[in-house]
PDB file of N, CA and C in Angstrom:
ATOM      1  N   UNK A   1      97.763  94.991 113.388  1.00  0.00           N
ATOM      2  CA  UNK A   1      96.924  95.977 112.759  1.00  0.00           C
ATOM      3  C   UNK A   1      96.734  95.596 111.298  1.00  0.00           C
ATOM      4  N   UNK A   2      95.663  95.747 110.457  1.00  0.00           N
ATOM      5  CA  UNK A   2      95.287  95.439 109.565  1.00  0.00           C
ATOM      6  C   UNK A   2      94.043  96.221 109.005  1.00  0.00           C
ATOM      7  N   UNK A   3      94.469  96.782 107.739  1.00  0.00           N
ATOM      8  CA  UNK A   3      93.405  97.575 106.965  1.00  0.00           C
ATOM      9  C   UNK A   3      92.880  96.789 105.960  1.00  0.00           C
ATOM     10  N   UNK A   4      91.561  96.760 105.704  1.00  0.00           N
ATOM     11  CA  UNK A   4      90.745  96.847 104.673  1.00  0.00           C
ATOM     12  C   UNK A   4      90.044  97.679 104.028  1.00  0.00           C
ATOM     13  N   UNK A   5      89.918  97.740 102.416  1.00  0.00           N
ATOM     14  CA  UNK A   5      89.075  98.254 101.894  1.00  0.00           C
ATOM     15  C   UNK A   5      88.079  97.740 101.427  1.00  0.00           C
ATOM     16  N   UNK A   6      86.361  98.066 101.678  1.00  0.00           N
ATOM     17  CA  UNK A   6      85.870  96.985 101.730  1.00  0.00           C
ATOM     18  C   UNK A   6      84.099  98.255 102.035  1.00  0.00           C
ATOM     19  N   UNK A   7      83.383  97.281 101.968  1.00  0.00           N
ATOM     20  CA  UNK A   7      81.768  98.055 102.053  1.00  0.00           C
ATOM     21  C   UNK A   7      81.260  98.030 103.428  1.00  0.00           C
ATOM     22  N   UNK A   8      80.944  98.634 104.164  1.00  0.00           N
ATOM     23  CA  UNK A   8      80.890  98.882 105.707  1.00  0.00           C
ATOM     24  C   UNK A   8      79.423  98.573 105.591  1.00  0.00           C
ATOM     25  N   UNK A   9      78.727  98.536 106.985  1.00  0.00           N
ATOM     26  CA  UNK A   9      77.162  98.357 107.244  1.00  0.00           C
ATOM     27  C   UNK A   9      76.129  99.149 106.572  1.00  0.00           C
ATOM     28  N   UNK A  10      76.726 100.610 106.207  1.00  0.00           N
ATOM     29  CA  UNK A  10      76.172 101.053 105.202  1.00  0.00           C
ATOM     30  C   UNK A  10      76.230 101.153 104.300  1.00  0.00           C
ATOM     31  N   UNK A  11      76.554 100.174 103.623  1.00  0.00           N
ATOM     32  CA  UNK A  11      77.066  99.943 102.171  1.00  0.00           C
ATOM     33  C   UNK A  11      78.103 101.192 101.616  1.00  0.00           C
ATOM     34  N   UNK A  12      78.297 101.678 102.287  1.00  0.00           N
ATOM     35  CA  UNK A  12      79.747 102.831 101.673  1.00  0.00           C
ATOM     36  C   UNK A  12      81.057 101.982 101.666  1.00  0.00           C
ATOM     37  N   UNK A  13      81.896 102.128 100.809  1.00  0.00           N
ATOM     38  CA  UNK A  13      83.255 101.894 101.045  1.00  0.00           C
ATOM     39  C   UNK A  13      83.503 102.748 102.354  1.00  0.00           C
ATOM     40  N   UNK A  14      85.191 101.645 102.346  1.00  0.00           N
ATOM     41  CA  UNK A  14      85.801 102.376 104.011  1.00  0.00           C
ATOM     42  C   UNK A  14      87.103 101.866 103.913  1.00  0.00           C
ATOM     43  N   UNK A  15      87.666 102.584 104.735  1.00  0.00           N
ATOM     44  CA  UNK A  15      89.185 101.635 104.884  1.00  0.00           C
ATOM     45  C   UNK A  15      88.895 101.294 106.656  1.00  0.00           C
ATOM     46  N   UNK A  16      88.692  99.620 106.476  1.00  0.00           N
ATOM     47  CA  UNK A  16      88.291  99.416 107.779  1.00  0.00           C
ATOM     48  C   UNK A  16      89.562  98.946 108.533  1.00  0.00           C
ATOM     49  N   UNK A  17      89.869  99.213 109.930  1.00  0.00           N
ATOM     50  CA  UNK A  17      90.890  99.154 110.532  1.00  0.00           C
ATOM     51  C   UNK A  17      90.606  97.884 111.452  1.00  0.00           C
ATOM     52  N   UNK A  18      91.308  96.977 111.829  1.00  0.00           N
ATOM     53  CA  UNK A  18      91.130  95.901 112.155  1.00  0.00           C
ATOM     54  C   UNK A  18      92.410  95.573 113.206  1.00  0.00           C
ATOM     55  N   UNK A  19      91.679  94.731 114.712  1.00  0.00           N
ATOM     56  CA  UNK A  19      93.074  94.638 115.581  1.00  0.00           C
ATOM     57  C   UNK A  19      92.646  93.615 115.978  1.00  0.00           C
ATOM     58  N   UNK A  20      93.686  92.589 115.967  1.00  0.00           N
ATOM     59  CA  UNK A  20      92.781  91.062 116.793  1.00  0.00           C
ATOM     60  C   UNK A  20      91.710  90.767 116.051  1.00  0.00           C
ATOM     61  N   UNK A  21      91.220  90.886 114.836  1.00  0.00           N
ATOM     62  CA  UNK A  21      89.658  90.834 113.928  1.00  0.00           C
ATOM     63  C   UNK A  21      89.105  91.732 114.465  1.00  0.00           C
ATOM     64  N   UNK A  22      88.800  92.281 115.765  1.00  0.00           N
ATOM     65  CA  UNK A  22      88.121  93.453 116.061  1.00  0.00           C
ATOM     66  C   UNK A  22      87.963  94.839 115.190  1.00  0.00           C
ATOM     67  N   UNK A  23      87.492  95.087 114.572  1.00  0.00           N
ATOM     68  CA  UNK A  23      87.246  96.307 113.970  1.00  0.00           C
ATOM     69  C   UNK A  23      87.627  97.876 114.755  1.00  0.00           C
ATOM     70  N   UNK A  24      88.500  98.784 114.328  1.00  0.00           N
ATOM     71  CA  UNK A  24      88.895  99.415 115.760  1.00  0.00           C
ATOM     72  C   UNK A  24      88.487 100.551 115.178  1.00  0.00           C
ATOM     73  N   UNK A  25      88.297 100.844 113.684  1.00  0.00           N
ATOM     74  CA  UNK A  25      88.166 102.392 113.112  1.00  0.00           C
ATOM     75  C   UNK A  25      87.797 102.240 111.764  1.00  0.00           C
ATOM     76  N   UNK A  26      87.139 103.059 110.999  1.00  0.00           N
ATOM     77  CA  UNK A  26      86.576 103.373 109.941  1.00  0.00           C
ATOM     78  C   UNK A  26      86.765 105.107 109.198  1.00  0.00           C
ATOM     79  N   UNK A  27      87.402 104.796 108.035  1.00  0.00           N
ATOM     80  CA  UNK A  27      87.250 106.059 106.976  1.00  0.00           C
ATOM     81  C   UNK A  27      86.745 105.732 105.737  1.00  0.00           C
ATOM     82  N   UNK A  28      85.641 106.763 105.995  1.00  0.00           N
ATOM     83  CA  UNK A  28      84.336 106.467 104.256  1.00  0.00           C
ATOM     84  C   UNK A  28      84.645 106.717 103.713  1.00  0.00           C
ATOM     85  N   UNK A  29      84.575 106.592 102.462  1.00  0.00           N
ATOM     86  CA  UNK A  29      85.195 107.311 101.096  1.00  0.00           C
ATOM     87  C   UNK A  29      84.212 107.026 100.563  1.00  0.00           C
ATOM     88  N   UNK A  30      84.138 107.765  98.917  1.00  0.00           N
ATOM     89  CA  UNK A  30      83.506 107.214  98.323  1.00  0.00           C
ATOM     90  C   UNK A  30      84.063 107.290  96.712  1.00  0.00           C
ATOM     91  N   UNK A  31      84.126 106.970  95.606  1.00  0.00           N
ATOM     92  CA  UNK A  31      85.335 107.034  94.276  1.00  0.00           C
ATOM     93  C   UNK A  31      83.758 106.821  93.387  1.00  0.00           C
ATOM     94  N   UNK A  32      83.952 107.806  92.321  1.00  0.00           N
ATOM     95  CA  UNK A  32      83.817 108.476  91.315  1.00  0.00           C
ATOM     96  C   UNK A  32      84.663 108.685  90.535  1.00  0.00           C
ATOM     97  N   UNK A  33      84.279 108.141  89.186  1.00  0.00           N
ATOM     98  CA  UNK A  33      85.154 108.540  88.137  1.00  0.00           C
ATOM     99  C   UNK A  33      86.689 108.498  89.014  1.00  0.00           C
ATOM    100  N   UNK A  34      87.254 109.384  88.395  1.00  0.00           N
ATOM    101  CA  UNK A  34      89.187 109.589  89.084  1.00  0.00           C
ATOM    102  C   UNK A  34      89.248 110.485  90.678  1.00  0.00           C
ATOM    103  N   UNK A  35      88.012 110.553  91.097  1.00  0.00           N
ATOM    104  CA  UNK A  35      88.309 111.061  92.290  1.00  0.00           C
ATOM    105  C   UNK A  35      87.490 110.351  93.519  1.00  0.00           C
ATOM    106  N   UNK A  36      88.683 110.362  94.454  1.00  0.00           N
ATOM    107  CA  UNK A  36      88.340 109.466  96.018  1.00  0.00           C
ATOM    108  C   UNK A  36      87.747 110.748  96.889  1.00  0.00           C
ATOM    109  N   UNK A  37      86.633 110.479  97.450  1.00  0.00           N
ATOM    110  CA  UNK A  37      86.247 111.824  98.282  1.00  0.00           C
ATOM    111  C   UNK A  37      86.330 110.982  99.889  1.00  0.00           C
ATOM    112  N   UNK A  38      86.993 111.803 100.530  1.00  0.00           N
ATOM    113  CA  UNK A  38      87.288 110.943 101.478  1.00  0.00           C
ATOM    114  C   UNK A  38      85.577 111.754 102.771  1.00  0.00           C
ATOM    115  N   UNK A  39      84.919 111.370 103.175  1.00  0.00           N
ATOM    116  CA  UNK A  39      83.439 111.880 104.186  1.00  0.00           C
ATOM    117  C   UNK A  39      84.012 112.101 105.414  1.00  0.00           C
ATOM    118  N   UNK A  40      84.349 110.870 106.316  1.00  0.00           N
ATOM    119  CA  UNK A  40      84.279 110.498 107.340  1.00  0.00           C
ATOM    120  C   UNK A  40      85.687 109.742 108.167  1.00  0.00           C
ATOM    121  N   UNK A  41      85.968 110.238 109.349  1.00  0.00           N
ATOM    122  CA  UNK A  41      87.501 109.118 109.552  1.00  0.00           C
ATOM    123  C   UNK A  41      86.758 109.097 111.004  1.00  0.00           C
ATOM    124  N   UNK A  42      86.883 107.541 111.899  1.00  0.00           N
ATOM    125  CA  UNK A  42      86.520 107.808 113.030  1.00  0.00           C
ATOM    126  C   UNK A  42      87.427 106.463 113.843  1.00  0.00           C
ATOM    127  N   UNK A  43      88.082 106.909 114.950  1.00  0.00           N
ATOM    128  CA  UNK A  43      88.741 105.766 115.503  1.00  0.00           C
ATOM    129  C   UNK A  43      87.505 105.351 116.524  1.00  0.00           C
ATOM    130  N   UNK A  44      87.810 104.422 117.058  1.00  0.00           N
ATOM    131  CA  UNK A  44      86.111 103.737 117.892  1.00  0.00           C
ATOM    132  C   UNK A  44      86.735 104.047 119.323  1.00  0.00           C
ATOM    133  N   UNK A  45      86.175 103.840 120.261  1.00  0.00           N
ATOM    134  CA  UNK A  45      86.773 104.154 121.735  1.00  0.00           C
ATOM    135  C   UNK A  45      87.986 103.328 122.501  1.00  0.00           C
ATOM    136  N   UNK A  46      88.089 103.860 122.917  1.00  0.00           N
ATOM    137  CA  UNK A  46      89.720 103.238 123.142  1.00  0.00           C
ATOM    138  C   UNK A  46      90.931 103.202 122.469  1.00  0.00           C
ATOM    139  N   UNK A  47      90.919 103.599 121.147  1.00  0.00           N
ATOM    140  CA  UNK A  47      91.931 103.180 120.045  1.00  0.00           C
ATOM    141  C   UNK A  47      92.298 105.132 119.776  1.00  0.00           C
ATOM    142  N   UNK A  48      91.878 105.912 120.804  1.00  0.00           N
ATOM    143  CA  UNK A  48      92.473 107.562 120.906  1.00  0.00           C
ATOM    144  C   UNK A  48      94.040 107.446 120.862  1.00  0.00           C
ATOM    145  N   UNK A  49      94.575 108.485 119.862  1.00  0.00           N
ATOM    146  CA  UNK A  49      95.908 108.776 120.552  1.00  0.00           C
ATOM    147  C   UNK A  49      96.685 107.795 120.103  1.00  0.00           C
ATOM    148  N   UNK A  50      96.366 106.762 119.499  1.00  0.00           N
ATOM    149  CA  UNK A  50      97.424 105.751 118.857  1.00  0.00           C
ATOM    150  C   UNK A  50      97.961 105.730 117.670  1.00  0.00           C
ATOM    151  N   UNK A  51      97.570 106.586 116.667  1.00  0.00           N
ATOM    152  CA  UNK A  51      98.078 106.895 115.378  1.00  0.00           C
ATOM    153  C   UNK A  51      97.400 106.342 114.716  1.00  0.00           C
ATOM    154  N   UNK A  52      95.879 105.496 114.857  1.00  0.00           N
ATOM    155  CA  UNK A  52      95.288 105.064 113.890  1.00  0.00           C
ATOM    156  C   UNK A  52      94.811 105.535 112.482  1.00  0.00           C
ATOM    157  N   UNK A  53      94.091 106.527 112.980  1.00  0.00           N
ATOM    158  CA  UNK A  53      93.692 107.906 111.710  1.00  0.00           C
ATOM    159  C   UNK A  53      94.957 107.397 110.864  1.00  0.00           C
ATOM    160  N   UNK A  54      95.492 108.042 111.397  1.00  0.00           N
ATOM    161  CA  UNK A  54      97.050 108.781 110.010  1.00  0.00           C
ATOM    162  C   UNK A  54      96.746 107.126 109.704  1.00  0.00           C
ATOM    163  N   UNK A  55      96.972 105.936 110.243  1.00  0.00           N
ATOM    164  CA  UNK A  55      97.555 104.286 109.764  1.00  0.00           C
ATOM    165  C   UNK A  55      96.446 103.911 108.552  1.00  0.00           C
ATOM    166  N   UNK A  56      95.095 105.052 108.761  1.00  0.00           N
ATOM    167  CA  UNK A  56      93.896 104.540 107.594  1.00  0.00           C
ATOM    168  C   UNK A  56      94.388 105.590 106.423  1.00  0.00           C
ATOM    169  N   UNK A  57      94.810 107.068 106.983  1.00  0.00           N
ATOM    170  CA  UNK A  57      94.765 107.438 106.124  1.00  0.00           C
ATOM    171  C   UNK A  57      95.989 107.395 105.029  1.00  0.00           C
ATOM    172  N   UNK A  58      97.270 107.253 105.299  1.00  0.00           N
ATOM    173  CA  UNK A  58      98.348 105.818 105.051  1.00  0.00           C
ATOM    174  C   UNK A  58      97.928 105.246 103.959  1.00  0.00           C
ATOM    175  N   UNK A  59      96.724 104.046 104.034  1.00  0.00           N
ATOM    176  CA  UNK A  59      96.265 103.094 103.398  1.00  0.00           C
ATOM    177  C   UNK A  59      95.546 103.600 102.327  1.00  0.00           C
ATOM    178  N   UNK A  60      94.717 104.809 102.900  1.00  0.00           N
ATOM    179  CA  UNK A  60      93.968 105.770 101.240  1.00  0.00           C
ATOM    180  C   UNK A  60      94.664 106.439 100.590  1.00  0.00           C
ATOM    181  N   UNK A  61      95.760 106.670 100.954  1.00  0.00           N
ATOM    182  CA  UNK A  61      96.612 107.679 100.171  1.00  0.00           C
ATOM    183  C   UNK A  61      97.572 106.545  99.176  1.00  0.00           C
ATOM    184  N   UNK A  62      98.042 105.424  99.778  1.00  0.00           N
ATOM    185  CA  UNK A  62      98.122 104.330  98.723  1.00  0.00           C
ATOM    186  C   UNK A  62      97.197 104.055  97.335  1.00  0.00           C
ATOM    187  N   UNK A  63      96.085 103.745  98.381  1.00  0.00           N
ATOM    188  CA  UNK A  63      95.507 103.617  97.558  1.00  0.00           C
ATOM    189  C   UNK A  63      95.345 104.496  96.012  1.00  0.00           C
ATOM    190  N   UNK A  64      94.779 105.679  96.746  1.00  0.00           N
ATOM    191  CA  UNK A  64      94.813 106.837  95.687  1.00  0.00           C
ATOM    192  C   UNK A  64      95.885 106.860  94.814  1.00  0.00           C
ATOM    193  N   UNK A  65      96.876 106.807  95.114  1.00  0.00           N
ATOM    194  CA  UNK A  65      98.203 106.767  93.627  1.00  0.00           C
ATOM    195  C   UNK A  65      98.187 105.830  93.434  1.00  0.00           C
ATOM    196  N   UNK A  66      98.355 104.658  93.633  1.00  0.00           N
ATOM    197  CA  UNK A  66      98.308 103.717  92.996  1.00  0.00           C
ATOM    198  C   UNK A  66      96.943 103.065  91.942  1.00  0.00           C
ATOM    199  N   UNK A  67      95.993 103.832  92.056  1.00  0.00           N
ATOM    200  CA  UNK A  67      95.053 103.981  91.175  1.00  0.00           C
ATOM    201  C   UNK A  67      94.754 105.658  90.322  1.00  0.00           C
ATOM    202  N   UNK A  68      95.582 106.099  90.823  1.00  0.00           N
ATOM    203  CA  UNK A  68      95.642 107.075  89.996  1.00  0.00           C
ATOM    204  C   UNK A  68      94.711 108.011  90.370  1.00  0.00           C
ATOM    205  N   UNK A  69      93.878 108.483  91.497  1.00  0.00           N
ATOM    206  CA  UNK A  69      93.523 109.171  91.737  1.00  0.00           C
ATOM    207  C   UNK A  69      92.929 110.333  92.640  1.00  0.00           C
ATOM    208  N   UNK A  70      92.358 111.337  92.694  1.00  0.00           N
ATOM    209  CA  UNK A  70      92.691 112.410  93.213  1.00  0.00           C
ATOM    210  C   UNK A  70      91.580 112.421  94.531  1.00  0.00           C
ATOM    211  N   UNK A  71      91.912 113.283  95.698  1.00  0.00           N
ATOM    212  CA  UNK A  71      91.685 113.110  97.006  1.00  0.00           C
ATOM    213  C   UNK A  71      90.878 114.382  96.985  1.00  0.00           C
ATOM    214  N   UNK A  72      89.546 114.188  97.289  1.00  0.00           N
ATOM    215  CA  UNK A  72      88.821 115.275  97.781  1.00  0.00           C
ATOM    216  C   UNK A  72      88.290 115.196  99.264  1.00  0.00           C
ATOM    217  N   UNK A  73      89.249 115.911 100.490  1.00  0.00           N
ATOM    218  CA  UNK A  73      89.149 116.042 101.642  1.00  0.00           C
ATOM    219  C   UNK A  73      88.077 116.490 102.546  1.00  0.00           C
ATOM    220  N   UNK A  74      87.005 115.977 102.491  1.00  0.00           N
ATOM    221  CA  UNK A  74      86.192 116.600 102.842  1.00  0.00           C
ATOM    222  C   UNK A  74      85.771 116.001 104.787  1.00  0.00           C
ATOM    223  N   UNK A  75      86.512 114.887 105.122  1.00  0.00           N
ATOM    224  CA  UNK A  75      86.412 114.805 106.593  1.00  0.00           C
ATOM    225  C   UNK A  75      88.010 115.824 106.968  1.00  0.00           C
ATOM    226  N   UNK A  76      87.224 116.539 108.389  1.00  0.00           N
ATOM    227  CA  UNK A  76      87.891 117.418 108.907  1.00  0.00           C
ATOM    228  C   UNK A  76      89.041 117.010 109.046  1.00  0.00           C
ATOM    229  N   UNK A  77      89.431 115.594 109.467  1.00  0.00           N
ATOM    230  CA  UNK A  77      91.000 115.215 110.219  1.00  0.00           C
ATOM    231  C   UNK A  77      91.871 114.960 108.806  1.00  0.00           C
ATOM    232  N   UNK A  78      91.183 114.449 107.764  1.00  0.00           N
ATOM    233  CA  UNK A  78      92.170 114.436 106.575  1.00  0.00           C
ATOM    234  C   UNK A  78      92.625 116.112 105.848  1.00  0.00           C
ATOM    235  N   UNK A  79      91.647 117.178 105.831  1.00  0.00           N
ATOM    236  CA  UNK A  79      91.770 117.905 105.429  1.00  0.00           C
ATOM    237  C   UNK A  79      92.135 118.891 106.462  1.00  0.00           C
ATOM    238  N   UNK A  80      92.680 118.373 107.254  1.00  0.00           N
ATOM    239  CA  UNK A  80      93.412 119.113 108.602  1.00  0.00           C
ATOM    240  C   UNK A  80      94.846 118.697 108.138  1.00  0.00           C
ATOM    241  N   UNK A  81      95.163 117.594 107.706  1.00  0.00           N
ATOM    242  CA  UNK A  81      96.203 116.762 108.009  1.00  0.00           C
ATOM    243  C   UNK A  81      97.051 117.399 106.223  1.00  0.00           C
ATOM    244  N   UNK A  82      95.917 117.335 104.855  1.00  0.00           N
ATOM    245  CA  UNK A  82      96.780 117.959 103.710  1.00  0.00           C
ATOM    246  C   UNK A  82      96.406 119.246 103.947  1.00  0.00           C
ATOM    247  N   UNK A  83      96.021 120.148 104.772  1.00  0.00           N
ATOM    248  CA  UNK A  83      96.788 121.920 104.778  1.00  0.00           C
ATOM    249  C   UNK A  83      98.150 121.779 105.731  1.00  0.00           C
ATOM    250  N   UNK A  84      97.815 121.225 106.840  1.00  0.00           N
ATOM    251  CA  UNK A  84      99.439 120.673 107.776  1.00  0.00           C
ATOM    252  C   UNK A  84     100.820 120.689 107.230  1.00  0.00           C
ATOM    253  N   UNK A  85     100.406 119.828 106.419  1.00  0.00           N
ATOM    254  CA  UNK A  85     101.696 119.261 105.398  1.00  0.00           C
ATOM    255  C   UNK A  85     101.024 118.894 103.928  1.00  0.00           C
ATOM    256  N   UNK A  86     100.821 120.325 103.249  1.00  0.00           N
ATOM    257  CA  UNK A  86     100.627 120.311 101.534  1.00  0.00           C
ATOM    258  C   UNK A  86     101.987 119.662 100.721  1.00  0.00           C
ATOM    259  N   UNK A  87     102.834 119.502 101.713  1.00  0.00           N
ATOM    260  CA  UNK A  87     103.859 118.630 100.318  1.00  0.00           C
ATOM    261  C   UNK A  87     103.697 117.398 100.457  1.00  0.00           C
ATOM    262  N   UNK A  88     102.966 116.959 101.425  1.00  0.00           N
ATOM    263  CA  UNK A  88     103.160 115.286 101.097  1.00  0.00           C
ATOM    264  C   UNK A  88     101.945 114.683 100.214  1.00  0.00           C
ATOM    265  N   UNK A  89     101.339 115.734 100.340  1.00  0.00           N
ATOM    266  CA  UNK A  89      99.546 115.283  99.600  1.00  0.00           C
ATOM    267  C   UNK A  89      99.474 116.028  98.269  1.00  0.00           C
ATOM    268  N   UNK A  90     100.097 116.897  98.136  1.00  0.00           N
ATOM    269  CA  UNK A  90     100.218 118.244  96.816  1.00  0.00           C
ATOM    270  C   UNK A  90      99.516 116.724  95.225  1.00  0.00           C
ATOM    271  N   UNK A  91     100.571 116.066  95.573  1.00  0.00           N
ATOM    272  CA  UNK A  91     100.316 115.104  93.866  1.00  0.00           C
ATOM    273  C   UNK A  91      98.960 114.478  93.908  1.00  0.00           C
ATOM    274  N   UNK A  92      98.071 114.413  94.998  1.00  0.00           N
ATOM    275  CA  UNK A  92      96.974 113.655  95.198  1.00  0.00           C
ATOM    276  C   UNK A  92      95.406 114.472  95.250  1.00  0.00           C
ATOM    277  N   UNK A  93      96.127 115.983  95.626  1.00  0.00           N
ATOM    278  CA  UNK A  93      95.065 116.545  96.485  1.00  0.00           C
ATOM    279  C   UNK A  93      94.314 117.048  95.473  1.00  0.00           C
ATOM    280  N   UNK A  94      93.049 117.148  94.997  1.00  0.00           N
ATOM    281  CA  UNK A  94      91.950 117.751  94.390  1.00  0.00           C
ATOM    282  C   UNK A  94      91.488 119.063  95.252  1.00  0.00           C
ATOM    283  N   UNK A  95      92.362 120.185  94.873  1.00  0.00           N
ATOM    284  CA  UNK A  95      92.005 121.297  94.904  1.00  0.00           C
ATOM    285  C   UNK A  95      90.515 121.950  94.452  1.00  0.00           C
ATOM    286  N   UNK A  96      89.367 122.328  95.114  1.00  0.00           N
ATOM    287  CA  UNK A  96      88.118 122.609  94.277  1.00  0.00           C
ATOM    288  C   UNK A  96      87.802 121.677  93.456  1.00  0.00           C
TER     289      UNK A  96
END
């Protein structure tokens, strides 16, 4: 398994998920100034049920502290995932 961050077919950033070089899943983001707005998370068919999501979103949440900045949740499965568990995202999360 292997993530990239990187510009997808529609020129958006993504954290692209990669198995065998195969491309298996995609989460859009997009960064402004100090904040990462995360759009879109989608695993591709077949790759259900394996923990991929959380393995991209893993990789953005790195990302995000380690650049210092703040997470505006706006695809459903991430902003499912920081009300779930607000303590693990609390230092990242862009409230409003």
């Amino acid at each position: 398994m292997e993530i990239k961050f990187e510009r997808n077919e529609r020129n958006h950033q993504a954290f692209d998920l990669y198995e065998g070089g195969e491309k298996k899943g995609e989460m859009e983001v997009g960064i402004h100034n100090n904040l990462l707005t995360v759009y879109h998370t989608e695993v591709f068919a077949g790759g259900e049920g394996k923990g991929w999501a959380k393995l991209m979103l893993d990789a953005m949440l790195a990302h995000a502290r380690e650049n210092n900045l703040k997470v505006v949740p706006l695809c459903p499965y991430v902003l499912a995932q920081f009300k779930r568990h607000p303590e693990l995202y609390e230092d990242v999360w862009q409230r409003e």
